[in-house]
C-alpha atoms as a PDB file:
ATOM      1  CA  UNK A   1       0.000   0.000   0.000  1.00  0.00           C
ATOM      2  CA  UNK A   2       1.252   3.057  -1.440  1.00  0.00           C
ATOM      3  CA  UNK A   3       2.203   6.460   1.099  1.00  0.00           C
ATOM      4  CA  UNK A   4      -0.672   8.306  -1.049  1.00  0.00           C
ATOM      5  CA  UNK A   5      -3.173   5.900   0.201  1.00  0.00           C
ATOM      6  CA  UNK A   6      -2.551   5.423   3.718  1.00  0.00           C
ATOM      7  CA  UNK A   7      -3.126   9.289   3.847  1.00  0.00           C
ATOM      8  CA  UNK A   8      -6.204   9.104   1.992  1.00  0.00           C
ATOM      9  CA  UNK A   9      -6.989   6.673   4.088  1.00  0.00           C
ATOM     10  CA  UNK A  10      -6.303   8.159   7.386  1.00  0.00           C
ATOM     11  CA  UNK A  11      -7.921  11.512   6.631  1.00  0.00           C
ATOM     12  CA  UNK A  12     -11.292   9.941   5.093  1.00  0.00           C
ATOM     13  CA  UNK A  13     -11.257   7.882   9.111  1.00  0.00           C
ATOM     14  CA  UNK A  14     -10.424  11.611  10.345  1.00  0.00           C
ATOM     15  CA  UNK A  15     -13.453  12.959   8.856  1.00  0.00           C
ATOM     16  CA  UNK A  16     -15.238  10.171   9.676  1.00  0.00           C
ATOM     17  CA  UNK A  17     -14.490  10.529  13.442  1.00  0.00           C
ATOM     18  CA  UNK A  18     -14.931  13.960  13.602  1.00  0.00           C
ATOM     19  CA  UNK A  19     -18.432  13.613  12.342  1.00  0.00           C
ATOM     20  CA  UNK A  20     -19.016  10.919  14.720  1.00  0.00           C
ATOM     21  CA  UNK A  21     -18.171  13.398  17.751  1.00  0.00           C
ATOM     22  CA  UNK A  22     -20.374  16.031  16.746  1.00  0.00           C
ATOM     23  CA  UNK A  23     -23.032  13.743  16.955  1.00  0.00           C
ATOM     24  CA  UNK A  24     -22.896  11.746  19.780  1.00  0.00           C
ATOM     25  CA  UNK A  25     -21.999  14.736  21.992  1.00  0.00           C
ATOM     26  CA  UNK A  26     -25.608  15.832  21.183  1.00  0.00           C
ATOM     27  CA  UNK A  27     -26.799  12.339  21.385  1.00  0.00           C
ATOM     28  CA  UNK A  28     -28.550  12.368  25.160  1.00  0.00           C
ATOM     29  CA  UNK A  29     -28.528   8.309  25.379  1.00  0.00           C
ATOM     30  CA  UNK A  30     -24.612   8.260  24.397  1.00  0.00           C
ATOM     31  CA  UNK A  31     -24.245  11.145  27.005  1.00  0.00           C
ATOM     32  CA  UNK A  32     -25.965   9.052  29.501  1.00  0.00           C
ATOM     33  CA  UNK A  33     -24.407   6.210  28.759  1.00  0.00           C
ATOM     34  CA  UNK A  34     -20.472   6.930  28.715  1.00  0.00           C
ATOM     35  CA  UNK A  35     -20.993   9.901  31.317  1.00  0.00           C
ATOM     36  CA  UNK A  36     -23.949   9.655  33.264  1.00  0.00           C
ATOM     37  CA  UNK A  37     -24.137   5.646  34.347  1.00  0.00           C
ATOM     38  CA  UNK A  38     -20.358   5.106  34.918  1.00  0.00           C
ATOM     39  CA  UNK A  39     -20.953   7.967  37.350  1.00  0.00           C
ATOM     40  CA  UNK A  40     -23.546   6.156  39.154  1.00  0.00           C
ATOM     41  CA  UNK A  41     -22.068   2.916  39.270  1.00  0.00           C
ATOM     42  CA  UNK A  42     -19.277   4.764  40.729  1.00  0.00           C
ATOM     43  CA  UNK A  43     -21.037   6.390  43.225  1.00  0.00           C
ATOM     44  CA  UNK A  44     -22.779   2.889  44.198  1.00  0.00           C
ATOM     45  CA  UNK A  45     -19.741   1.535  43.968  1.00  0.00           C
ATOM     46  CA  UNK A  46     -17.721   4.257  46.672  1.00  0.00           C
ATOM     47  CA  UNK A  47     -20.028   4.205  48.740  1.00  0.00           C
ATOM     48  CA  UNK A  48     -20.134   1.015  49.536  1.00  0.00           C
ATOM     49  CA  UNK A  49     -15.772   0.659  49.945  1.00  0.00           C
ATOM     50  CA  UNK A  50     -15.410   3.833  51.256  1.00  0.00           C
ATOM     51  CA  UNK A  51     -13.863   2.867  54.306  1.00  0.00           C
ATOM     52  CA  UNK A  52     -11.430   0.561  52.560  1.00  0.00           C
ATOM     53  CA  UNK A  53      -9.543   3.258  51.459  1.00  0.00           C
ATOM     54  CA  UNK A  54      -7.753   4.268  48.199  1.00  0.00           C
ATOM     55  CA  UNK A  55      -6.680   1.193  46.328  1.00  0.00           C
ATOM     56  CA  UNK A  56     -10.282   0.180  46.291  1.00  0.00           C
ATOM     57  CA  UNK A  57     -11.126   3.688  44.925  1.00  0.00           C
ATOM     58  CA  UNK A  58      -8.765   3.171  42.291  1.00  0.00           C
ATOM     59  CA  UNK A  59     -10.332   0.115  41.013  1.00  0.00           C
ATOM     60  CA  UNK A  60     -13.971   1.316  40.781  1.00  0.00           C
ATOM     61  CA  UNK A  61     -12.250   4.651  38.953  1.00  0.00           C
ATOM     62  CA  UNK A  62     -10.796   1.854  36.332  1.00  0.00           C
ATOM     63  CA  UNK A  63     -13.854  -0.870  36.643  1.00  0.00           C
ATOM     64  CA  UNK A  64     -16.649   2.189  36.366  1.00  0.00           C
ATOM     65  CA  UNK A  65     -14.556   4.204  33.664  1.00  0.00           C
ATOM     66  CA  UNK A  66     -14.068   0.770  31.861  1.00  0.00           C
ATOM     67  CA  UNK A  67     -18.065   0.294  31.928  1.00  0.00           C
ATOM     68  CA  UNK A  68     -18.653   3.814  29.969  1.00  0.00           C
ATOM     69  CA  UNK A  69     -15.899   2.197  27.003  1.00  0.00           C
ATOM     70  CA  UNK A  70     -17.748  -0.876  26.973  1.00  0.00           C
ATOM     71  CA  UNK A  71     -21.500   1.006  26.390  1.00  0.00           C
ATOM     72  CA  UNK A  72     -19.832   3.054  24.386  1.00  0.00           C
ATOM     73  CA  UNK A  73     -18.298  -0.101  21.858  1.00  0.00           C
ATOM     74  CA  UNK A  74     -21.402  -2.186  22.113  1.00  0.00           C
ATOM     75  CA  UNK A  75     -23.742   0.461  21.627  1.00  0.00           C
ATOM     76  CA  UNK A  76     -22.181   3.258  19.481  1.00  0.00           C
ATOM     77  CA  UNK A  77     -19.653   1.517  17.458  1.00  0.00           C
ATOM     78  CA  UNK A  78     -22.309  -1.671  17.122  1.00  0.00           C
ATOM     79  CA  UNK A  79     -24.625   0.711  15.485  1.00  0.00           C
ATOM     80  CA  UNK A  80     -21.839   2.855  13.322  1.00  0.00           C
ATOM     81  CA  UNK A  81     -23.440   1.202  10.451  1.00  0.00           C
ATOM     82  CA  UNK A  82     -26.811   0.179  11.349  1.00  0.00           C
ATOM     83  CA  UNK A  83     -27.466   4.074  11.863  1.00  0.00           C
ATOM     84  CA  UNK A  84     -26.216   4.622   8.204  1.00  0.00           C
ATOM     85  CA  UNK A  85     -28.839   2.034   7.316  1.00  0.00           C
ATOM     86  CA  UNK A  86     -31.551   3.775   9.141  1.00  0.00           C
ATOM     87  CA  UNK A  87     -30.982   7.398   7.799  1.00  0.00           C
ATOM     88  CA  UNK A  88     -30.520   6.039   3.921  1.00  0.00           C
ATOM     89  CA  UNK A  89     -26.753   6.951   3.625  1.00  0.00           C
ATOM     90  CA  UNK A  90     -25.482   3.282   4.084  1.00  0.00           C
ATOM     91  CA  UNK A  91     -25.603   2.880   0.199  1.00  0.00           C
ATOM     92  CA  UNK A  92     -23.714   5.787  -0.305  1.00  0.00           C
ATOM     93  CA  UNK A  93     -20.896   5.149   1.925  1.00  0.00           C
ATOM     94  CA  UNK A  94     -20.523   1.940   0.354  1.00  0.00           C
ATOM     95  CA  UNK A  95     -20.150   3.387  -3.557  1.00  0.00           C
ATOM     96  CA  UNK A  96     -17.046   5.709  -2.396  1.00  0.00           C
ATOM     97  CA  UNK A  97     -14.018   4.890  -3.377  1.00  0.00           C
ATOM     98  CA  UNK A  98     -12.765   4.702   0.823  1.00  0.00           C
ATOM     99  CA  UNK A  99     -13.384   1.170   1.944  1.00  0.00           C
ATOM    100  CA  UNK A 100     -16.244   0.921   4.319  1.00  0.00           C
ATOM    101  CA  UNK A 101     -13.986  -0.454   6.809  1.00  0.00           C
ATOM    102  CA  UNK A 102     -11.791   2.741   7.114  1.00  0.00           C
ATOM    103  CA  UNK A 103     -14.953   4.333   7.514  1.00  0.00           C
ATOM    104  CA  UNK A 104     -16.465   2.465  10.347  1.00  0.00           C
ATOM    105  CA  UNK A 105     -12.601   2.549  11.717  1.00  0.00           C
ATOM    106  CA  UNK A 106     -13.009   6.504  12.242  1.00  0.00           C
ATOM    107  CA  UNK A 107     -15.872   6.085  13.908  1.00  0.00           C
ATOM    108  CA  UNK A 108     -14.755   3.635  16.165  1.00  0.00           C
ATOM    109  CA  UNK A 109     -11.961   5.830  16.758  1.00  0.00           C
ATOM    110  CA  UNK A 110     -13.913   8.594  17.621  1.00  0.00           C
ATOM    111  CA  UNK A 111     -16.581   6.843  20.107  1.00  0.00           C
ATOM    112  CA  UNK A 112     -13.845   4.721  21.996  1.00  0.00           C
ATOM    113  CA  UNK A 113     -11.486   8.274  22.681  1.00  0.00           C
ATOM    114  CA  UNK A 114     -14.738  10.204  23.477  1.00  0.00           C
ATOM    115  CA  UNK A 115     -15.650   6.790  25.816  1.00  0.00           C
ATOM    116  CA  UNK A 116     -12.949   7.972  28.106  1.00  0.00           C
ATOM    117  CA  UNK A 117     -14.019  10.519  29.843  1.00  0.00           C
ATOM    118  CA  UNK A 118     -16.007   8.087  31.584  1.00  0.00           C
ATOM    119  CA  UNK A 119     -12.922   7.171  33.377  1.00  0.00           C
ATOM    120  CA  UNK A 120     -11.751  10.975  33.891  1.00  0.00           C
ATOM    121  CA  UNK A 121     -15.258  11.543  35.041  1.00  0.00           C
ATOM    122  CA  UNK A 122     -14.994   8.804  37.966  1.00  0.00           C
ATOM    123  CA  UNK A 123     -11.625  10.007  38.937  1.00  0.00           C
ATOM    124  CA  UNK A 124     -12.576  13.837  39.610  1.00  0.00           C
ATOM    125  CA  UNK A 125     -15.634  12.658  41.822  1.00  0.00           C
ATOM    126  CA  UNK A 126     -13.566  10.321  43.540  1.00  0.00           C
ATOM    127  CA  UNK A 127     -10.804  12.874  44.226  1.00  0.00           C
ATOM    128  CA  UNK A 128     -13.403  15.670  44.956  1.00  0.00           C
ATOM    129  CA  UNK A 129     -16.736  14.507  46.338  1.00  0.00           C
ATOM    130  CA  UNK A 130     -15.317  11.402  48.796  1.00  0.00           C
ATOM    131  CA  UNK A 131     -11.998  13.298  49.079  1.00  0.00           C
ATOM    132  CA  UNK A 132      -9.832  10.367  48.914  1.00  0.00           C
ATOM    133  CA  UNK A 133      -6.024  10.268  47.695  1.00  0.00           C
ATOM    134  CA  UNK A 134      -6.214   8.492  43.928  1.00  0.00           C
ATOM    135  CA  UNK A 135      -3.307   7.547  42.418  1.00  0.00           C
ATOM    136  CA  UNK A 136      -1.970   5.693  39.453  1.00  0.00           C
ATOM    137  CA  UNK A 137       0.979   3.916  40.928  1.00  0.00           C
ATOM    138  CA  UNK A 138       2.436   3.442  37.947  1.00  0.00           C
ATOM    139  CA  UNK A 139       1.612   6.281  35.304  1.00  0.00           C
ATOM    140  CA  UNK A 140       3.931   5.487  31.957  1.00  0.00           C
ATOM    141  CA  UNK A 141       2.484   1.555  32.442  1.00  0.00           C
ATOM    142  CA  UNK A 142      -0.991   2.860  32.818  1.00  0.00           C
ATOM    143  CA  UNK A 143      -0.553   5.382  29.555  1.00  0.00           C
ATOM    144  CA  UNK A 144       0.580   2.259  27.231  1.00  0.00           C
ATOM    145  CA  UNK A 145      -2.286   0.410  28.577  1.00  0.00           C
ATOM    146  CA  UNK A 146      -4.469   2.649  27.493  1.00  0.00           C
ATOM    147  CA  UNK A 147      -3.236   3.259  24.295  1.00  0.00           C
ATOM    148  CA  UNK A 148      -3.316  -0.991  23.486  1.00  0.00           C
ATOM    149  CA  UNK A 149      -6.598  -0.687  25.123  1.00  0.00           C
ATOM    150  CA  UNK A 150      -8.545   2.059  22.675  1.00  0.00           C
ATOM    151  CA  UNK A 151      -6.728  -0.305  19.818  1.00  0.00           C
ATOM    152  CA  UNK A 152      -8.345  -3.352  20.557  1.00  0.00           C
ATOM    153  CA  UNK A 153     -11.575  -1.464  21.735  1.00  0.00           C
ATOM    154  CA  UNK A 154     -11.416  -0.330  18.083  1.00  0.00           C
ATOM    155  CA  UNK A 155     -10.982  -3.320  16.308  1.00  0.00           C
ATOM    156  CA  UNK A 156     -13.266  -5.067  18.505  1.00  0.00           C
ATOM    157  CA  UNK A 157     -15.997  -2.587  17.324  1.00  0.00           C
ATOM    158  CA  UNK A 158     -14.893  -3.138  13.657  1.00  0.00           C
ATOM    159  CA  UNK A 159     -16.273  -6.956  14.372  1.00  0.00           C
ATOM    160  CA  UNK A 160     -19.366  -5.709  16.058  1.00  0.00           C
ATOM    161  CA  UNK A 161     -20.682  -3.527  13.853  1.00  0.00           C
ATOM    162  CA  UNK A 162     -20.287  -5.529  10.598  1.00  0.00           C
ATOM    163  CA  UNK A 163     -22.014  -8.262  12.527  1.00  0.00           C
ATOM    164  CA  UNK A 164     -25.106  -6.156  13.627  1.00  0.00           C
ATOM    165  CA  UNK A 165     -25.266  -4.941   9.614  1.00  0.00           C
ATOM    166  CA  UNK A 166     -25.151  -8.662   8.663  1.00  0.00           C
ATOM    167  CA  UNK A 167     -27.572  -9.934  11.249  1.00  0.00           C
ATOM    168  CA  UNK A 168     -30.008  -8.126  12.455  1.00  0.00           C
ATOM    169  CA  UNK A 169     -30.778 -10.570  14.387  1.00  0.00           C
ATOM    170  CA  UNK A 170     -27.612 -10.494  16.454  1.00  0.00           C
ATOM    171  CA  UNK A 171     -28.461  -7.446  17.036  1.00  0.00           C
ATOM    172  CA  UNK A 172     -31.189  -8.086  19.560  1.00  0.00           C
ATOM    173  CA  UNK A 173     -29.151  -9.199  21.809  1.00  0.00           C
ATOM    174  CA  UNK A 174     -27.379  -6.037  22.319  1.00  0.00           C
ATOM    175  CA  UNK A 175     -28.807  -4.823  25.536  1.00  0.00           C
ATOM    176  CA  UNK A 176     -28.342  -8.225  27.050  1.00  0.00           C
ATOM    177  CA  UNK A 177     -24.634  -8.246  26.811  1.00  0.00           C
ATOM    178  CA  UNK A 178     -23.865  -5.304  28.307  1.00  0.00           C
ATOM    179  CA  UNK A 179     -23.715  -6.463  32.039  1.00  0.00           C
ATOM    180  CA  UNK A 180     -22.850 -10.182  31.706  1.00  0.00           C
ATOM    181  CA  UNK A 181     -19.744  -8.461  30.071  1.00  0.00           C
ATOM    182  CA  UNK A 182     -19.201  -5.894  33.122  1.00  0.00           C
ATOM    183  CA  UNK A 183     -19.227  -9.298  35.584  1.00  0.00           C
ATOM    184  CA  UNK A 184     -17.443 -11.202  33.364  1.00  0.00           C
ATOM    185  CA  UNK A 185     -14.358  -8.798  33.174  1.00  0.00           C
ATOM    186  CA  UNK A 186     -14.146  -7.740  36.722  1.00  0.00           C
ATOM    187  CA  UNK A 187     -15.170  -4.408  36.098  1.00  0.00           C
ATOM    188  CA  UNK A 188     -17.287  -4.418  39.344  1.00  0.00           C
ATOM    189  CA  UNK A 189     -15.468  -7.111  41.450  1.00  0.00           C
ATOM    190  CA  UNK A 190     -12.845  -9.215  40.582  1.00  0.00           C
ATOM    191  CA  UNK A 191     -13.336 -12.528  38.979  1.00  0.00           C
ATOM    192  CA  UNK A 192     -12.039 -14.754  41.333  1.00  0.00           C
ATOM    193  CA  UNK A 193     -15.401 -14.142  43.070  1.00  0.00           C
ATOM    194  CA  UNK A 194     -17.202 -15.852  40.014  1.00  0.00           C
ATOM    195  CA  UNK A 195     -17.713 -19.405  39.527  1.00  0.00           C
ATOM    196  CA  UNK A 196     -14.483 -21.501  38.308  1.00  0.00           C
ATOM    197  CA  UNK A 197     -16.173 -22.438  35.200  1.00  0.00           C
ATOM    198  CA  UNK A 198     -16.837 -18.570  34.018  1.00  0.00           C
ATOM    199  CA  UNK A 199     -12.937 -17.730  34.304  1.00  0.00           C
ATOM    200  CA  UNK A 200     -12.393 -18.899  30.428  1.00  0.00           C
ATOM    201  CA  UNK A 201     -15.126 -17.062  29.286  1.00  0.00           C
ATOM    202  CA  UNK A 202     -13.580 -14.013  30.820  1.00  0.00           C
ATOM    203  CA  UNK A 203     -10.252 -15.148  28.894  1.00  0.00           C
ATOM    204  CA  UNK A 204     -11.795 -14.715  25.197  1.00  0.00           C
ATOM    205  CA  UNK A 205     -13.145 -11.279  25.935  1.00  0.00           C
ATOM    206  CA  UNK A 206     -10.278  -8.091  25.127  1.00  0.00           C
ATOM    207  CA  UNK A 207     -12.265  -6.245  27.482  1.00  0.00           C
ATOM    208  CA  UNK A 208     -11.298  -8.509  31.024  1.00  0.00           C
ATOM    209  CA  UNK A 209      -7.208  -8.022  29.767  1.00  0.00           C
ATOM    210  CA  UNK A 210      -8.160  -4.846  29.092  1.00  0.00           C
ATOM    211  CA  UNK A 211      -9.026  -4.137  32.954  1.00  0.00           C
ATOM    212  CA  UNK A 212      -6.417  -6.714  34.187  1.00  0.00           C
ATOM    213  CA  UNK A 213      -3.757  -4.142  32.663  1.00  0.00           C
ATOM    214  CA  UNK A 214      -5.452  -1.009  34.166  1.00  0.00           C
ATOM    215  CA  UNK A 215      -6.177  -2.126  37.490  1.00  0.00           C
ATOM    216  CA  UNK A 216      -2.339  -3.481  37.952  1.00  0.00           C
ATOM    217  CA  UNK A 217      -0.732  -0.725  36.789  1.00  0.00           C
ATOM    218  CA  UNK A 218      -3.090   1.943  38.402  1.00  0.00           C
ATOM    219  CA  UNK A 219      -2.784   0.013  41.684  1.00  0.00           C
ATOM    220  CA  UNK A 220       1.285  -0.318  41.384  1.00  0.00           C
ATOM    221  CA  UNK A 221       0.615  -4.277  41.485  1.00  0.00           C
ATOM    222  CA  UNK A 222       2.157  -4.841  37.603  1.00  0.00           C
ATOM    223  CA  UNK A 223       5.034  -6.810  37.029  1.00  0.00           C
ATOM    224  CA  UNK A 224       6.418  -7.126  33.568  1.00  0.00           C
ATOM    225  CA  UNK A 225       5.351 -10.356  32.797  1.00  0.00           C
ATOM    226  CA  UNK A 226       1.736  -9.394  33.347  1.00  0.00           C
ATOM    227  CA  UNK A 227       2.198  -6.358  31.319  1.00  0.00           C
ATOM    228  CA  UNK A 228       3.281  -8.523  28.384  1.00  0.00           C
ATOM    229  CA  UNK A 229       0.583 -11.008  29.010  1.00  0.00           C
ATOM    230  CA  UNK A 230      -2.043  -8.521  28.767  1.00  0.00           C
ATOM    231  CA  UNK A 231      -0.554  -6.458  25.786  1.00  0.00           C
ATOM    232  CA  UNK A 232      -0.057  -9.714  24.065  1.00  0.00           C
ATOM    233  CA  UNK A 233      -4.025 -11.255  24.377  1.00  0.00           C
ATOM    234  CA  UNK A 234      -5.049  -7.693  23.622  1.00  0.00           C
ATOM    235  CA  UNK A 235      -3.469  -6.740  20.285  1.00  0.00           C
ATOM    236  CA  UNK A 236      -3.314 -11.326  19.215  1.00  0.00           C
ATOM    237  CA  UNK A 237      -7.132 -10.074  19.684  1.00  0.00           C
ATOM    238  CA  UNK A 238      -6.934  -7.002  17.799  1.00  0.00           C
ATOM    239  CA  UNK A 239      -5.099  -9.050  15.029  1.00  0.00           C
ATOM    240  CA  UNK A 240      -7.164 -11.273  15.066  1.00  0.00           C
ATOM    241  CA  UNK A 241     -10.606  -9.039  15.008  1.00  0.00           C
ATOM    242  CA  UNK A 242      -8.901  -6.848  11.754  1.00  0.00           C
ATOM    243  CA  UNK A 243      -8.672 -10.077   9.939  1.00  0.00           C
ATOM    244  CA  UNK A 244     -12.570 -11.305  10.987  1.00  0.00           C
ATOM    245  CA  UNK A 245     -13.598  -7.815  10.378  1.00  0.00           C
ATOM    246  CA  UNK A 246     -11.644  -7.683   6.764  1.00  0.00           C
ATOM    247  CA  UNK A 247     -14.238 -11.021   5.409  1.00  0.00           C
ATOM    248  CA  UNK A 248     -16.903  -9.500   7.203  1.00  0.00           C
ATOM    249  CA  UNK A 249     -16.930  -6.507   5.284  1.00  0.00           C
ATOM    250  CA  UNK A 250     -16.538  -7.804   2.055  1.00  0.00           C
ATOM    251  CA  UNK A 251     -19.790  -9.969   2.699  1.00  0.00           C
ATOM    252  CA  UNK A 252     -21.151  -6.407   3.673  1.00  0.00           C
ATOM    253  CA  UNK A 253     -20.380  -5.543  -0.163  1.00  0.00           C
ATOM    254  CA  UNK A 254     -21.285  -8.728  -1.434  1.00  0.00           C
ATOM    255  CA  UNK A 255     -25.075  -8.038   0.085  1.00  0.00           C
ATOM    256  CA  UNK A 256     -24.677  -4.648  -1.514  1.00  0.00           C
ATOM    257  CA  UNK A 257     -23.975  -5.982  -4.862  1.00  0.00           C
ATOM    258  CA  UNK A 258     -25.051  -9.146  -5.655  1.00  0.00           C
ATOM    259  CA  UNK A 259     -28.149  -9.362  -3.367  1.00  0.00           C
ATOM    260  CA  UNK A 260     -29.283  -5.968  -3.062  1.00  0.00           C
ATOM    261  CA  UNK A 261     -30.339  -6.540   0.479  1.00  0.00           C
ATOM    262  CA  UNK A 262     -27.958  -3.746   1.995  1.00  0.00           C
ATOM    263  CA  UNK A 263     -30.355  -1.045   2.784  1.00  0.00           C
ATOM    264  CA  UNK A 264     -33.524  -4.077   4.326  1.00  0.00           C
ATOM    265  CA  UNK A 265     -33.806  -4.086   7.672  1.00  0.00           C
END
């Protein structure tokens, strides 16, 4: 792939993602979801460990922050597409010369970076309304967690949404996996707490490394080995999801082409 067309490439996902913001920051169920209910959660969450002090704080900022880029991927980048199906433009976007997945890559990009300020969020009202010391233990670990983490989040949502545009029928099940997922990543209590048999489930999903990587290096727990463990399942993931995504999309065109179908709900 020529220079030429990676910057084509990156500026049609810049425009893309910049479009994105504008509308879910006007978008009151994205507000409430990435803002709003990580907020509570945390709140729930404090109030309940308040007397155990800061590490504890630190992991609901992480776990309720984590939450908000969750919603945000299931529910935003899920429906990337399905909304351009809904407001007639889905055709469209498919007929440019920009493939559809650089597209829905923008957008991704922009809902999963937007998605953060849930965790931002939970750390000012920790540090200002319960008045307790929060501190990431280990800041440059944290940073390059977060960086793998919006990656994967991204590709992750790059398998969603070309799933929900395939079957509709997946899509159903959207609101029903938004709080197995929180339970089955240890965003609200660690895992060990869960049956034995649920820990491989929590395994397959980028979300619980995700976590794992925040939580150590926030609480000043990581070792290297850990570090690399989590990096490595997150961005094998992310490799993974890119290629899954790639096939998926091109049976997006095919339906576009061949069948017609694209734009039936």
């Amino acid at each position: 792939m020529s220079l030429t067309k990676l910057r084509q490439y990156w500026h049609a996902a810049a425009l893309s993602g910049e479009i994105t913001i504008k509308q879910v920051f006007v978008d009151a169920f994205v507000i409430f979801t990435v803002l709003v209910q990580p907020m509570i959660i945390a709140l729930l969450a404090l109030w309940m460990l308040q007397a155990r002090g800061g590490d504890q704080a630190m992991f609901v900022v992480v776990g309720s922050g984590m939450t908000g880029l969750w919603s945000s991927l299931l529910f935003v980048c899920g429906n990337s597409i399905t909304g351009e199906r809904w407001t007639g433009t889905l055709e469209n976007l498919v007929a440019v010369p920009i493939p559809l997945q650089v597209i829905v890559f923008g957008k991704n990009l922009a809902s999963v970076l937007q998605s953060l300020l849930s965790m931002v969020v939970s750390y000012t009202l920790v540090a200002w309304l319960f008045q307790l010391d929060v501190r990431i233990a280990q800041p440059g670990l944290f940073i390059a967690s977060l960086v793998v983490t919006v990656v994967a989040f991204i590709c992750f949502g790059l398998i969603i949404a070309s799933l929900f545009i395939i079957s509709p029928a997946v899509q159903h099940w959207q609101n029903g996996l938004e709080f197995p997922v929180y339970i089955l990543c240890g965003f609200l209590f660690p895992i060990a707490l869960l049956p034995g048999w649920t820990t491989p489930l929590s395994w397959l999903l980028t979300p619980y490394w995700a976590g794992r990587a925040l939580q150590a290096s926030a609480a000043g727990s990581a070792t290297p080995q850990e570090m690399l463990l989590c990096w490595g399942m997150m961005l094998g993931f992310s490799a993974l999801y890119l290629l899954g995504s790639r096939w998926l999309f091109r049976y997006v065109l095919y339906k576009a082409r061949v069948e017609g179908t694209l734009g039936m709900q």
